[in-house]
Protein backbone atom coordinates (compact mmCIF):
# COMPACT_ATOMS: atom_id res chain seq x y z
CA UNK A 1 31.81 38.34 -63.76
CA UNK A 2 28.55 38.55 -65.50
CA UNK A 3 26.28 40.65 -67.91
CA UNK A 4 22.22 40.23 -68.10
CA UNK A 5 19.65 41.35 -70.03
CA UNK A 6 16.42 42.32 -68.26
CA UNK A 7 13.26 40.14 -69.23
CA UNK A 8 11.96 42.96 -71.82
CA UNK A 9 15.43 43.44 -73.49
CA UNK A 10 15.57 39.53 -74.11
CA UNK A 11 11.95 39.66 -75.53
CA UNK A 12 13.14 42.45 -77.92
CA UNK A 13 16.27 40.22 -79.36
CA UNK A 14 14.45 36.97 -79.60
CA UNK A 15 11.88 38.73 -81.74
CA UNK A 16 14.87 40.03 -83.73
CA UNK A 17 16.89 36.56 -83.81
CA UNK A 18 13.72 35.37 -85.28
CA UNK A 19 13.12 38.04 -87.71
CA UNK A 20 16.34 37.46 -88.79
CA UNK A 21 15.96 33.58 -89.34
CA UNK A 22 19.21 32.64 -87.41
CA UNK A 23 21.74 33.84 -85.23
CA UNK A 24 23.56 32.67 -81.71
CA UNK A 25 22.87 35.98 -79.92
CA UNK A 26 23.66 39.67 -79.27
CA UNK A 27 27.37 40.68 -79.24
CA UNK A 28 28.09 43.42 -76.41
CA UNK A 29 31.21 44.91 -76.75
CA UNK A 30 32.85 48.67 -76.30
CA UNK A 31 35.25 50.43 -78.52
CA UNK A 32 37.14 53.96 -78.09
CA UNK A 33 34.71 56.67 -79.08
CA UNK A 34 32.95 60.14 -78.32
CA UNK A 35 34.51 62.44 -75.84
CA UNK A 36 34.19 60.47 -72.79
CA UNK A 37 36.38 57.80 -74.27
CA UNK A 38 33.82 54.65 -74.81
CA UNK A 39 31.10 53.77 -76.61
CA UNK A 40 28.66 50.33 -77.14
CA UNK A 41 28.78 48.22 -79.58
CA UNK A 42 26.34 46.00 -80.29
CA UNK A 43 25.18 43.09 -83.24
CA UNK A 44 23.69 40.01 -83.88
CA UNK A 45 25.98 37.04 -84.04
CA UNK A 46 26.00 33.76 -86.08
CA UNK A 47 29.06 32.78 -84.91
CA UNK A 48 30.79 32.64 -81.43
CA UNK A 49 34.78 33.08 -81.48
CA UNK A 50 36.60 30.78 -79.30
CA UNK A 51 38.04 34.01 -76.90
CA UNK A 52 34.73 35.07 -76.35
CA UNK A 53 32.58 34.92 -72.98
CA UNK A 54 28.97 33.65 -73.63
CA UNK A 55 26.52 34.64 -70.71
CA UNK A 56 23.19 33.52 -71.03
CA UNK A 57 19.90 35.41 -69.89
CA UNK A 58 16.53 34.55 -70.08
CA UNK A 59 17.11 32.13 -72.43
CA UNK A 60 19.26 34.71 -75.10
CA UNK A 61 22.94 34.50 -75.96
CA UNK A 62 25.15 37.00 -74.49
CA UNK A 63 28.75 37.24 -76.15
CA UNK A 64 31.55 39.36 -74.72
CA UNK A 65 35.44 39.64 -75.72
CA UNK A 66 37.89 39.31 -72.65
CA UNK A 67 38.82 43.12 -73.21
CA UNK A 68 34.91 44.54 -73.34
CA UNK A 69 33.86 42.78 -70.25
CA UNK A 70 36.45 44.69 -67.85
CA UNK A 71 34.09 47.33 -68.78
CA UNK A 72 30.73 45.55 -68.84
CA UNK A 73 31.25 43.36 -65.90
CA UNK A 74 27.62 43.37 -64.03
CA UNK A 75 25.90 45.31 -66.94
CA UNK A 76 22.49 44.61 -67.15
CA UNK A 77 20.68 45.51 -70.61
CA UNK A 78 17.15 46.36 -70.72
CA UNK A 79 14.92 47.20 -73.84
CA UNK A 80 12.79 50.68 -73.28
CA UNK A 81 10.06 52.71 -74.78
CA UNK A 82 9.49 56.50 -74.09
CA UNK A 83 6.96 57.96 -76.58
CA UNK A 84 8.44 57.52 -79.88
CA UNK A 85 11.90 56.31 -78.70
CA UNK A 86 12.88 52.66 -77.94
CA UNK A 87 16.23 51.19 -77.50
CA UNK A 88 18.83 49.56 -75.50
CA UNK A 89 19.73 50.82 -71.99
CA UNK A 90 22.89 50.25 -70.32
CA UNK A 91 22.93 50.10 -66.24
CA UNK A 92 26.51 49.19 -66.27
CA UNK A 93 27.82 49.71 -62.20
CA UNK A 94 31.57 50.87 -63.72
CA UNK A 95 30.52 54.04 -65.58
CA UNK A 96 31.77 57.14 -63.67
CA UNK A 97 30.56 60.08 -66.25
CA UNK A 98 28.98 60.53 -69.73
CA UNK A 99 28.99 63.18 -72.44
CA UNK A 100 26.44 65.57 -72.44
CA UNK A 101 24.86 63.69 -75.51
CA UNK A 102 24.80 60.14 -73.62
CA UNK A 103 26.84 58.25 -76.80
CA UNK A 104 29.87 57.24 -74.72
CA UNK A 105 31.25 56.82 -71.37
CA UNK A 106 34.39 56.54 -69.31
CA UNK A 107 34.72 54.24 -66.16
């Protein structure tokens, strides 16, 4: 089981772990949400629980809770830029449909 992050989404949360002045890593989790049923979750952490999964790519801290990474197992994260939008993208293998507005998933 494993999650990445691609070598442009690590770039984009060092530079924030930095701005920030401390932190472990980025938290990936999923909660219930939107009409497909599942939704990201994502936040800095300063502190990793002891039940959580820590995957590391390109040098940045990925944490995961037991529960979350039945979803996100073989996610990889990248950071992107289109015009004026930038933000996380999720190529997560287990999704099998989205909501129209692509803000949650089901697997």
């Amino acid at each position: 089981m494993a999650i990445s992050l691609t070598e442009a989404a690590a770039a984009h949360v060092r530079k924030s772990l930095d701005k920030r002045g401390k932190g472990e890593g980025l938290r990936l989790g999923v909660r219930t949400s939107g009409c497909s049923g599942k939704a990201y979750v994502l936040e800095f952490v300063d502190t990793v629980q002891p039940d959580e999964l820590v995957f590391e790519s390109h040098g940045v801290k990925l944490i995961v809770d037991p529960k979350s990474l039945l979803f996100l197992d073989g996610t990889v994260l990248d950071y992107t830029r289109e015009g004026l939008n930038e933000g996380f993208k999720f190529d997560n293998p287990n999704v099998k449909g989205a909501c129209g507005c692509g803000e949650s998933f089901t697997v």
